[in-house]
PDB file of N, CA and C in Angstrom:
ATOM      1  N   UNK A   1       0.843  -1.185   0.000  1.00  0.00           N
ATOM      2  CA  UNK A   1       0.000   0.000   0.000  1.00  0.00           C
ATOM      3  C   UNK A   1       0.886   1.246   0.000  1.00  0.00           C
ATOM      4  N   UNK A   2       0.693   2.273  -0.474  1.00  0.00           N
ATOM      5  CA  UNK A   2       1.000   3.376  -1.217  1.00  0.00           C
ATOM      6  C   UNK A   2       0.727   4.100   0.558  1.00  0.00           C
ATOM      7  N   UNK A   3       1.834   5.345   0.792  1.00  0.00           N
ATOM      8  CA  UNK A   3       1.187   5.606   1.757  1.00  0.00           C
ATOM      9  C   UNK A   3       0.768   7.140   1.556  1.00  0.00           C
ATOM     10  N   UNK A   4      -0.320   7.598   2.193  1.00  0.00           N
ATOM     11  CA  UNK A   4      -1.174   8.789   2.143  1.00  0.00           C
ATOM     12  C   UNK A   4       0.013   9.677   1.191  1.00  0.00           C
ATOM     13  N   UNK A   5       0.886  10.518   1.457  1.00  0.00           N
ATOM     14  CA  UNK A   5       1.767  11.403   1.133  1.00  0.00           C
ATOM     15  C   UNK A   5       2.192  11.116   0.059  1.00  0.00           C
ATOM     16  N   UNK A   6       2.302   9.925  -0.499  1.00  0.00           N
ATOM     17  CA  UNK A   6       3.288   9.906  -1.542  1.00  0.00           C
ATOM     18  C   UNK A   6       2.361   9.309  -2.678  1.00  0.00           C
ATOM     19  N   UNK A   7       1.314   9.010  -2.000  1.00  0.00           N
ATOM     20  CA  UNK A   7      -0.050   8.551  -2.957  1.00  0.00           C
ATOM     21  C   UNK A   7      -0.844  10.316  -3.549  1.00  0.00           C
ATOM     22  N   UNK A   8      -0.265  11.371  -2.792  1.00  0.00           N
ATOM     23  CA  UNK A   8      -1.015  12.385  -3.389  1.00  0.00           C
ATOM     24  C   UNK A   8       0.069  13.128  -3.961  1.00  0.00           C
ATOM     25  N   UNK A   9       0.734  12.741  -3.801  1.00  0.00           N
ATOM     26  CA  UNK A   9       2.486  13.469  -4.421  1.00  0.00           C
ATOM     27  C   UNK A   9       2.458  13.141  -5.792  1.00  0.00           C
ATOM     28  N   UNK A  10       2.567  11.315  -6.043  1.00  0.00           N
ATOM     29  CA  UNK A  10       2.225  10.828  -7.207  1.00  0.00           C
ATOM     30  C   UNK A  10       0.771  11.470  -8.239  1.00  0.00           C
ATOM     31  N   UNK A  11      -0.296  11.553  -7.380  1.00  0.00           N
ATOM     32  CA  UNK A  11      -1.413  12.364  -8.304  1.00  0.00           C
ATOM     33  C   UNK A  11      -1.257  13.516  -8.314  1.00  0.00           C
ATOM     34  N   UNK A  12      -0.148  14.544  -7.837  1.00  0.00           N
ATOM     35  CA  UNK A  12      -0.018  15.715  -8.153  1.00  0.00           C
ATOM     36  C   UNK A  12       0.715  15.791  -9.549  1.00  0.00           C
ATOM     37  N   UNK A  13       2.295  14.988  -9.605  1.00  0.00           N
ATOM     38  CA  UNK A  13       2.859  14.760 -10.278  1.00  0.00           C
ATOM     39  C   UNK A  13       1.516  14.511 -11.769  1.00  0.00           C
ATOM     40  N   UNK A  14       1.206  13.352 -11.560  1.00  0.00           N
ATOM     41  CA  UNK A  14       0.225  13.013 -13.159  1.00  0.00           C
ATOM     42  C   UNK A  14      -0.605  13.747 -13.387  1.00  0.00           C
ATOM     43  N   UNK A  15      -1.145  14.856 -12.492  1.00  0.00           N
ATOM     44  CA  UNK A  15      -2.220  16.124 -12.817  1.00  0.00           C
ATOM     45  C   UNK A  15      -1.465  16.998 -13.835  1.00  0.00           C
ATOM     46  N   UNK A  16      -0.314  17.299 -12.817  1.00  0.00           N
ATOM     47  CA  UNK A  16       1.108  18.142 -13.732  1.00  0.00           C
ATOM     48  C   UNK A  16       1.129  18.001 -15.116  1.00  0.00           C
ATOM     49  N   UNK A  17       1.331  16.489 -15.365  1.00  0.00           N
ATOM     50  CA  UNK A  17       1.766  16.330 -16.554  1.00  0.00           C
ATOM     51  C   UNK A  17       0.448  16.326 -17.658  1.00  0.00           C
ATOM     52  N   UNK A  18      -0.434  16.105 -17.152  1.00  0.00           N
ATOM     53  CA  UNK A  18      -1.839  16.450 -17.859  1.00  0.00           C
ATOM     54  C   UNK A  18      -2.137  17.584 -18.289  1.00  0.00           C
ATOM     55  N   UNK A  19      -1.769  18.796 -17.161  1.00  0.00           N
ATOM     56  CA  UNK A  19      -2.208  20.146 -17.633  1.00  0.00           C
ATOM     57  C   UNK A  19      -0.679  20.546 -18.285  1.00  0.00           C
ATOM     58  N   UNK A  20       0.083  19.889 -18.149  1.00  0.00           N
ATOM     59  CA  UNK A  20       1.123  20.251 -19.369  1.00  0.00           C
ATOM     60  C   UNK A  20       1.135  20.368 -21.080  1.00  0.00           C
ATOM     61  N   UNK A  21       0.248  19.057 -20.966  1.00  0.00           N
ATOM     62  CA  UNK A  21       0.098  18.545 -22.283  1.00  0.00           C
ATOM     63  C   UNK A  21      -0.693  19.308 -22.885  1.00  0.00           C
ATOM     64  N   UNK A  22      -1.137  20.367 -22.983  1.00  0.00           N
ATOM     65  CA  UNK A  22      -1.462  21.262 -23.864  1.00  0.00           C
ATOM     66  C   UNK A  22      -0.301  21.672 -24.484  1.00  0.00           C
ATOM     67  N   UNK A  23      -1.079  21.949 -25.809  1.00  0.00           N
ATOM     68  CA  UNK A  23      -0.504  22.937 -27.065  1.00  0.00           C
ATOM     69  C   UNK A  23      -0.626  23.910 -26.224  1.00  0.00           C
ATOM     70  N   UNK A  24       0.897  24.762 -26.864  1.00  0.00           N
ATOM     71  CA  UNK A  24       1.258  26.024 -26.885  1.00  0.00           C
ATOM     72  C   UNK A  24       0.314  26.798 -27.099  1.00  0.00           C
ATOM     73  N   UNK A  25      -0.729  26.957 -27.706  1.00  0.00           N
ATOM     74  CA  UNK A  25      -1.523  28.148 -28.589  1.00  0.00           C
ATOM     75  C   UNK A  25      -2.598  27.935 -27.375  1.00  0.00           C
ATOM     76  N   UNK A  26      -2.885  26.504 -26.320  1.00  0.00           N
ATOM     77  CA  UNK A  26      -4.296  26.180 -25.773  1.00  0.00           C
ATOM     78  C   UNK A  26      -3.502  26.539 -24.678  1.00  0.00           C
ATOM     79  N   UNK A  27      -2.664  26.521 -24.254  1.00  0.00           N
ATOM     80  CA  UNK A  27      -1.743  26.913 -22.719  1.00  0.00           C
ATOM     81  C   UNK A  27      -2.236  27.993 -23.021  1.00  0.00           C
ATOM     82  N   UNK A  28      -1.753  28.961 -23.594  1.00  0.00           N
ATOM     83  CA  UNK A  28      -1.506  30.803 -23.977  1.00  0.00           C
ATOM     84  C   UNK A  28      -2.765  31.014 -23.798  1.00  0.00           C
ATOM     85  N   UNK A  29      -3.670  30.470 -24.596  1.00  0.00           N
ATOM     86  CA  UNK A  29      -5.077  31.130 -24.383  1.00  0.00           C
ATOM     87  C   UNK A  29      -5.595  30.975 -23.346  1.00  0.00           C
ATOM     88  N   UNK A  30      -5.963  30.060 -22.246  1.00  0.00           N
ATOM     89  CA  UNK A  30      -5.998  29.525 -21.031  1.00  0.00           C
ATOM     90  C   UNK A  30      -5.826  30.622 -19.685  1.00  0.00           C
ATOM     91  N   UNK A  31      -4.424  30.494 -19.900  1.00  0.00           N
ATOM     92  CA  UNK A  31      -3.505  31.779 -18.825  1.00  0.00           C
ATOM     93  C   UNK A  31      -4.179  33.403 -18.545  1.00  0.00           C
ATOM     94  N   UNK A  32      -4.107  33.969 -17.821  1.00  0.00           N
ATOM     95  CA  UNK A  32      -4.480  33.182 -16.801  1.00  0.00           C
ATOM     96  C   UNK A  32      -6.071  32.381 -15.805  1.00  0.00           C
ATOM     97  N   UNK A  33      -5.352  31.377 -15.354  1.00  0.00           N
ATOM     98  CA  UNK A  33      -6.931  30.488 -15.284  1.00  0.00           C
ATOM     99  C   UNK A  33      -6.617  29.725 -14.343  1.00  0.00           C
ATOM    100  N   UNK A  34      -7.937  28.794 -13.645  1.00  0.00           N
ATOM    101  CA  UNK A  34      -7.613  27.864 -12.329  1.00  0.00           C
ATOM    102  C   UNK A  34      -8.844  27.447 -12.074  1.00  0.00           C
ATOM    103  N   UNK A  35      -8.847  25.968 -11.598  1.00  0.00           N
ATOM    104  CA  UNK A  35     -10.064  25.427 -11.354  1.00  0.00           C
ATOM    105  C   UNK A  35      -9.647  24.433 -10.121  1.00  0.00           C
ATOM    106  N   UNK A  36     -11.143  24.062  -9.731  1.00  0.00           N
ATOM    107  CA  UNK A  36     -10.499  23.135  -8.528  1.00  0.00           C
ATOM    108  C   UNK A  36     -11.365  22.029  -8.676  1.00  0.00           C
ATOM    109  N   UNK A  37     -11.479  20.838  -8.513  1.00  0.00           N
ATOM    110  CA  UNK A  37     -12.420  19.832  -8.804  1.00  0.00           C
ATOM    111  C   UNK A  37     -12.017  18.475  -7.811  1.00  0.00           C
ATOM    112  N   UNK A  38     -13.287  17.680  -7.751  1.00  0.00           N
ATOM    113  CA  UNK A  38     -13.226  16.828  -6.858  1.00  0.00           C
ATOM    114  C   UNK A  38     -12.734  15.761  -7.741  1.00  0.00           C
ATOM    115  N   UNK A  39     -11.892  14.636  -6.841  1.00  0.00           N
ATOM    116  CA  UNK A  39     -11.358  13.575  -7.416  1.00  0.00           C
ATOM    117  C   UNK A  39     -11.321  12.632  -6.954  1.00  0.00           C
ATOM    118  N   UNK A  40     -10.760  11.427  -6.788  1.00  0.00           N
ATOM    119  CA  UNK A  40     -10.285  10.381  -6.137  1.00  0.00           C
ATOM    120  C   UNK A  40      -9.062   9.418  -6.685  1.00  0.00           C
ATOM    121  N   UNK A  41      -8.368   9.444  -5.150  1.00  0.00           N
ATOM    122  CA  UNK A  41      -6.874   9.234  -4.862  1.00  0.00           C
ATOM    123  C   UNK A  41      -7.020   7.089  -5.556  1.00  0.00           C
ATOM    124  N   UNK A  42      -6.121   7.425  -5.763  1.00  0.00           N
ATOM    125  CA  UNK A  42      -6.391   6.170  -6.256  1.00  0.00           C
ATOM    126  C   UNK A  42      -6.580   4.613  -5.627  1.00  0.00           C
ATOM    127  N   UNK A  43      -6.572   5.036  -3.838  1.00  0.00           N
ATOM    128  CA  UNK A  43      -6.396   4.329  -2.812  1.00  0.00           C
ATOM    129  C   UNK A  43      -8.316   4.522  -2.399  1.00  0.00           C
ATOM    130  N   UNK A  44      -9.253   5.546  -3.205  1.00  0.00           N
ATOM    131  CA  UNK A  44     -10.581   5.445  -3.032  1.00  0.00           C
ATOM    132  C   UNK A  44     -10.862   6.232  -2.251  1.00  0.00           C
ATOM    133  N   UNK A  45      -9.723   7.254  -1.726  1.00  0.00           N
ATOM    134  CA  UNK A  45     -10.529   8.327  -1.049  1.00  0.00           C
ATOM    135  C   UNK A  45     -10.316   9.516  -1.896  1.00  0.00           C
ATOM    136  N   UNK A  46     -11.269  10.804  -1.425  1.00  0.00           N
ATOM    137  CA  UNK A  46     -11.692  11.692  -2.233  1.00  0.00           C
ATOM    138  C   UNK A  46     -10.926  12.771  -1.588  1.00  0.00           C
ATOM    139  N   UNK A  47     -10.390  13.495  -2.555  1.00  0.00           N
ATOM    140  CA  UNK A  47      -9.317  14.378  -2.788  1.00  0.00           C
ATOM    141  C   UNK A  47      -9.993  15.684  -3.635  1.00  0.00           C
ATOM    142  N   UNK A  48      -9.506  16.660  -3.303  1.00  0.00           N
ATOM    143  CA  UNK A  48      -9.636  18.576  -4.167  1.00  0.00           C
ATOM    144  C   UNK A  48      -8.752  18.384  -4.763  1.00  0.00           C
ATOM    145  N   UNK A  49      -8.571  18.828  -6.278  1.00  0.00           N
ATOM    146  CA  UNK A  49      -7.733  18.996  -6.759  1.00  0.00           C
ATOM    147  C   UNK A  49      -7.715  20.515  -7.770  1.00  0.00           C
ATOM    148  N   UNK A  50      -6.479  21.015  -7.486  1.00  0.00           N
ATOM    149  CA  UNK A  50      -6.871  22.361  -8.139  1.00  0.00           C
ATOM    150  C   UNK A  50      -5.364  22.306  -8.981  1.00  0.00           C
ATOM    151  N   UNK A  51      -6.123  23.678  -9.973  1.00  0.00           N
ATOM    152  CA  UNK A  51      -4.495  23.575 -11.519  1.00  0.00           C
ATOM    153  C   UNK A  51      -4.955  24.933 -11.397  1.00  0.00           C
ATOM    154  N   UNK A  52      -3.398  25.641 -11.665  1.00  0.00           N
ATOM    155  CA  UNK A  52      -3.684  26.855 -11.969  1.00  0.00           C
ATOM    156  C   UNK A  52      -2.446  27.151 -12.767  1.00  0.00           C
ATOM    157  N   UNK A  53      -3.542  27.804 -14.123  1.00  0.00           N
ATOM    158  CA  UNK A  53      -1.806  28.584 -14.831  1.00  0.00           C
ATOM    159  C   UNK A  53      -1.917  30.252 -14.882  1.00  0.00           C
ATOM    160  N   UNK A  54      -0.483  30.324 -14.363  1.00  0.00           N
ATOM    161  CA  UNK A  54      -0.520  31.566 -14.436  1.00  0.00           C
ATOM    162  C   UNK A  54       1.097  32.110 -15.260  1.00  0.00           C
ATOM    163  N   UNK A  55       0.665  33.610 -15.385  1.00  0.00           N
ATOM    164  CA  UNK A  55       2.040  33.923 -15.830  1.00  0.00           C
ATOM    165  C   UNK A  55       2.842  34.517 -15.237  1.00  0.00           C
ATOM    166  N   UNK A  56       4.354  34.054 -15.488  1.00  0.00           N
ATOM    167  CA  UNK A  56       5.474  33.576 -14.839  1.00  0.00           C
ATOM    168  C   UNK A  56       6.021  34.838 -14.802  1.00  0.00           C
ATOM    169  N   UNK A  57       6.973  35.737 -14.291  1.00  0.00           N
ATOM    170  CA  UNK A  57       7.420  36.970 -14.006  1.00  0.00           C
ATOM    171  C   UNK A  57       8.567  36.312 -14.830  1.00  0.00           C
ATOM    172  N   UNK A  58       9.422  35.343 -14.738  1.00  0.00           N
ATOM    173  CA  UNK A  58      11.089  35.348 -15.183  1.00  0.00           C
ATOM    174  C   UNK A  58      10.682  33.720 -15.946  1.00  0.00           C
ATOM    175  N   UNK A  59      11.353  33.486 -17.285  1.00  0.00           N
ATOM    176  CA  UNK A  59      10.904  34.378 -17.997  1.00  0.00           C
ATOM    177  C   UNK A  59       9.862  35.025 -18.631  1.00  0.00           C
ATOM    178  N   UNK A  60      10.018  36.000 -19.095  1.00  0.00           N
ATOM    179  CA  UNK A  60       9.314  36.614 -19.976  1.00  0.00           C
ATOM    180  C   UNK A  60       8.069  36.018 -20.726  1.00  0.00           C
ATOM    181  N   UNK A  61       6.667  35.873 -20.543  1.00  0.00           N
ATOM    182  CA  UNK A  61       5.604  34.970 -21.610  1.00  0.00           C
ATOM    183  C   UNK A  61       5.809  33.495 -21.261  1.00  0.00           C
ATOM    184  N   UNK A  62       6.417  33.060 -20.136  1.00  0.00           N
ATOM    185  CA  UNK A  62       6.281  31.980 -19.573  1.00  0.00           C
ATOM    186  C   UNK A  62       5.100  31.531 -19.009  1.00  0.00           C
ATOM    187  N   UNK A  63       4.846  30.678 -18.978  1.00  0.00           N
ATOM    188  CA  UNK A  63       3.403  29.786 -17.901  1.00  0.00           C
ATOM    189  C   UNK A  63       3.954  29.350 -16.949  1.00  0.00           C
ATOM    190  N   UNK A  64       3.466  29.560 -15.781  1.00  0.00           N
ATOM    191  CA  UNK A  64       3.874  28.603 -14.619  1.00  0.00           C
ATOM    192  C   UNK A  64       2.332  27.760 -14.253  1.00  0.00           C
ATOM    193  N   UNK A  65       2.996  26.220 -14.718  1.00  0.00           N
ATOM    194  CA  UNK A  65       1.811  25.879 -14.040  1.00  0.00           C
ATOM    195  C   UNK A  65       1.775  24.910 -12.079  1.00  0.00           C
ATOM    196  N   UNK A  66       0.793  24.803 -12.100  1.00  0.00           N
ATOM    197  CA  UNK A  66       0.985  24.502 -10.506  1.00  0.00           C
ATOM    198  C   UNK A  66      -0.691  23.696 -10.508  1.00  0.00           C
ATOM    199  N   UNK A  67      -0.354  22.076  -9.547  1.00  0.00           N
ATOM    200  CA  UNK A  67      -1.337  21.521  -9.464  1.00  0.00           C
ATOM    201  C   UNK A  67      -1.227  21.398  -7.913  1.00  0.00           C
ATOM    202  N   UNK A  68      -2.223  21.516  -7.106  1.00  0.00           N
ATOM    203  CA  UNK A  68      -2.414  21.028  -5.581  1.00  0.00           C
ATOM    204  C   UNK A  68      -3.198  19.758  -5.495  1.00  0.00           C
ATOM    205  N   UNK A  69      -2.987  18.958  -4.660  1.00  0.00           N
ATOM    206  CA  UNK A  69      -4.024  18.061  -4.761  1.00  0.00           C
ATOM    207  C   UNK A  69      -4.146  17.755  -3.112  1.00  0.00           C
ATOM    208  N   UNK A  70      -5.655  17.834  -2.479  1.00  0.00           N
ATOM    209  CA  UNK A  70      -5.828  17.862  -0.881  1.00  0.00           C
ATOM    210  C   UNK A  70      -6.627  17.155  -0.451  1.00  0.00           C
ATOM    211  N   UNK A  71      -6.384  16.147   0.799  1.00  0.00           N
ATOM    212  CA  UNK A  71      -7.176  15.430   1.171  1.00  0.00           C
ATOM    213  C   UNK A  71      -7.739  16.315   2.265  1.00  0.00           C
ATOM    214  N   UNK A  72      -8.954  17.020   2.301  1.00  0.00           N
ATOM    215  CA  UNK A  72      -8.739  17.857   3.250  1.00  0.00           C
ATOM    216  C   UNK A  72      -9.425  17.499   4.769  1.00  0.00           C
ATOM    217  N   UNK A  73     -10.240  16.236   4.941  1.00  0.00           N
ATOM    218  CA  UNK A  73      -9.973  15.886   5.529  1.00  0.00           C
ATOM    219  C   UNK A  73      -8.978  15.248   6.807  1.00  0.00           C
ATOM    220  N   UNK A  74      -8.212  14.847   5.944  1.00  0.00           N
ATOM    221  CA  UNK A  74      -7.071  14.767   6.811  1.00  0.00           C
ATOM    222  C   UNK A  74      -5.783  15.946   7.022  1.00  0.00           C
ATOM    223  N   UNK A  75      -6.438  17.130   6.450  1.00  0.00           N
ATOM    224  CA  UNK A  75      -5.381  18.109   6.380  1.00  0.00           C
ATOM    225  C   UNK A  75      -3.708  17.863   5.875  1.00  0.00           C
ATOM    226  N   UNK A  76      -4.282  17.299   4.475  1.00  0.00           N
ATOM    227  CA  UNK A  76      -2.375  16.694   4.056  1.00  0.00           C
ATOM    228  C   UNK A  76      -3.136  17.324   2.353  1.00  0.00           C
ATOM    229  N   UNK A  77      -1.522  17.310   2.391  1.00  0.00           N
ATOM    230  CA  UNK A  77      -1.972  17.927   0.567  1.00  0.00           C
ATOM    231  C   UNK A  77      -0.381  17.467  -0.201  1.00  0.00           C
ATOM    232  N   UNK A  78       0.165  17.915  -1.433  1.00  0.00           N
ATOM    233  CA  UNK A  78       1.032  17.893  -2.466  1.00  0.00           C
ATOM    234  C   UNK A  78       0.886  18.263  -3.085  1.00  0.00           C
ATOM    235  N   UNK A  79       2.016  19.376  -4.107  1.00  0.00           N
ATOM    236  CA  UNK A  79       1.986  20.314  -4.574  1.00  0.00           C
ATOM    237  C   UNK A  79       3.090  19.912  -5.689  1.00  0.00           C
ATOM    238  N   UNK A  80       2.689  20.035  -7.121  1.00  0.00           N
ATOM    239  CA  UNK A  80       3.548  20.007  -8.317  1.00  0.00           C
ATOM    240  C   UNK A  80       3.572  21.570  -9.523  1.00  0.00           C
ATOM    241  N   UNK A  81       4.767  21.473  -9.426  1.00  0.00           N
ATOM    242  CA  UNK A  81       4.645  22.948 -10.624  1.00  0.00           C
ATOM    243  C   UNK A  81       5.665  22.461 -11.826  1.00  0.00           C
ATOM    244  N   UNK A  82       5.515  23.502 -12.607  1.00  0.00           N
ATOM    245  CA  UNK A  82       6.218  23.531 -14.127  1.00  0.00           C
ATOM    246  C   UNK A  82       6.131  24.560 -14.473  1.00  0.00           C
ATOM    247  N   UNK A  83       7.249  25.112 -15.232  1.00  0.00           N
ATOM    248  CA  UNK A  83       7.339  26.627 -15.821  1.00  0.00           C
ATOM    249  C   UNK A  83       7.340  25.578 -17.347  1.00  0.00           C
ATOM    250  N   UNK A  84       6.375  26.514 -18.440  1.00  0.00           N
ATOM    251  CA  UNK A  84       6.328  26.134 -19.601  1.00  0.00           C
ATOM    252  C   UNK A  84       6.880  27.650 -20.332  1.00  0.00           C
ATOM    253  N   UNK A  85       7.761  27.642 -21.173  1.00  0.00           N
ATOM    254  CA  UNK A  85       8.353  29.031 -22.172  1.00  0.00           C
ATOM    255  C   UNK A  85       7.929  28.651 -23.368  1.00  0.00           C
ATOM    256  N   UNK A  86       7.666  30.055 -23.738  1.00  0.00           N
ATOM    257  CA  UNK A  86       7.202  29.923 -25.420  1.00  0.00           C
ATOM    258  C   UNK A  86       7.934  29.328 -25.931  1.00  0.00           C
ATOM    259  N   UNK A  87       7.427  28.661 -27.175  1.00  0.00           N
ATOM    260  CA  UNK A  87       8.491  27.486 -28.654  1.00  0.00           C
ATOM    261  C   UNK A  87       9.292  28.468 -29.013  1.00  0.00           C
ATOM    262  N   UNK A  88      10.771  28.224 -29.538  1.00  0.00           N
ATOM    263  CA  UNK A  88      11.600  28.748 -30.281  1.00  0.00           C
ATOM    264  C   UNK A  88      12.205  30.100 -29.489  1.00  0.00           C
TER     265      UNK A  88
END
């Protein structure tokens, strides 16, 4: 068994890489933006999960994105980010 912390660390991480996977042109248009939605941890309990992209001060037309994910029940959470820079 996966334990609490590293079971929401891991679904922060794969949220990350989800709201990464946008195209450049669907990131840009997006920014700035944030949502929070209910989920479940993959251990069957129910988790908040929020994404937010915003734009990045350094560099320049960068995205920073950032996923939280909270059991808030138990008052524990994990936190993943990514700076995305324009192509070329």
């Amino acid at each position: 068994m996966t334990p609490p912390g590293d079971e929401l660390s891991a679904m922060a991480i794969e949220e990350l890489d989800a709201a990464c996977a946008l195209p450049w042109s669907d990131l840009k248009a997006v920014t700035p933006w944030g949502d929070i939605f209910t989920g479940f941890a993959p251990s069957g309990r129910e988790v908040e999960v929020e994404r937010r992209y915003l734009w990045a001060h350094q560099p320049e037309g960068a995205v920073a994105v950032e996923v939280e994910v909270r059991d808030m029940g138990a008052r524990t959470g994990a936190e993943a980010k990514a700076l995305i820079t324009p192509p070329g």
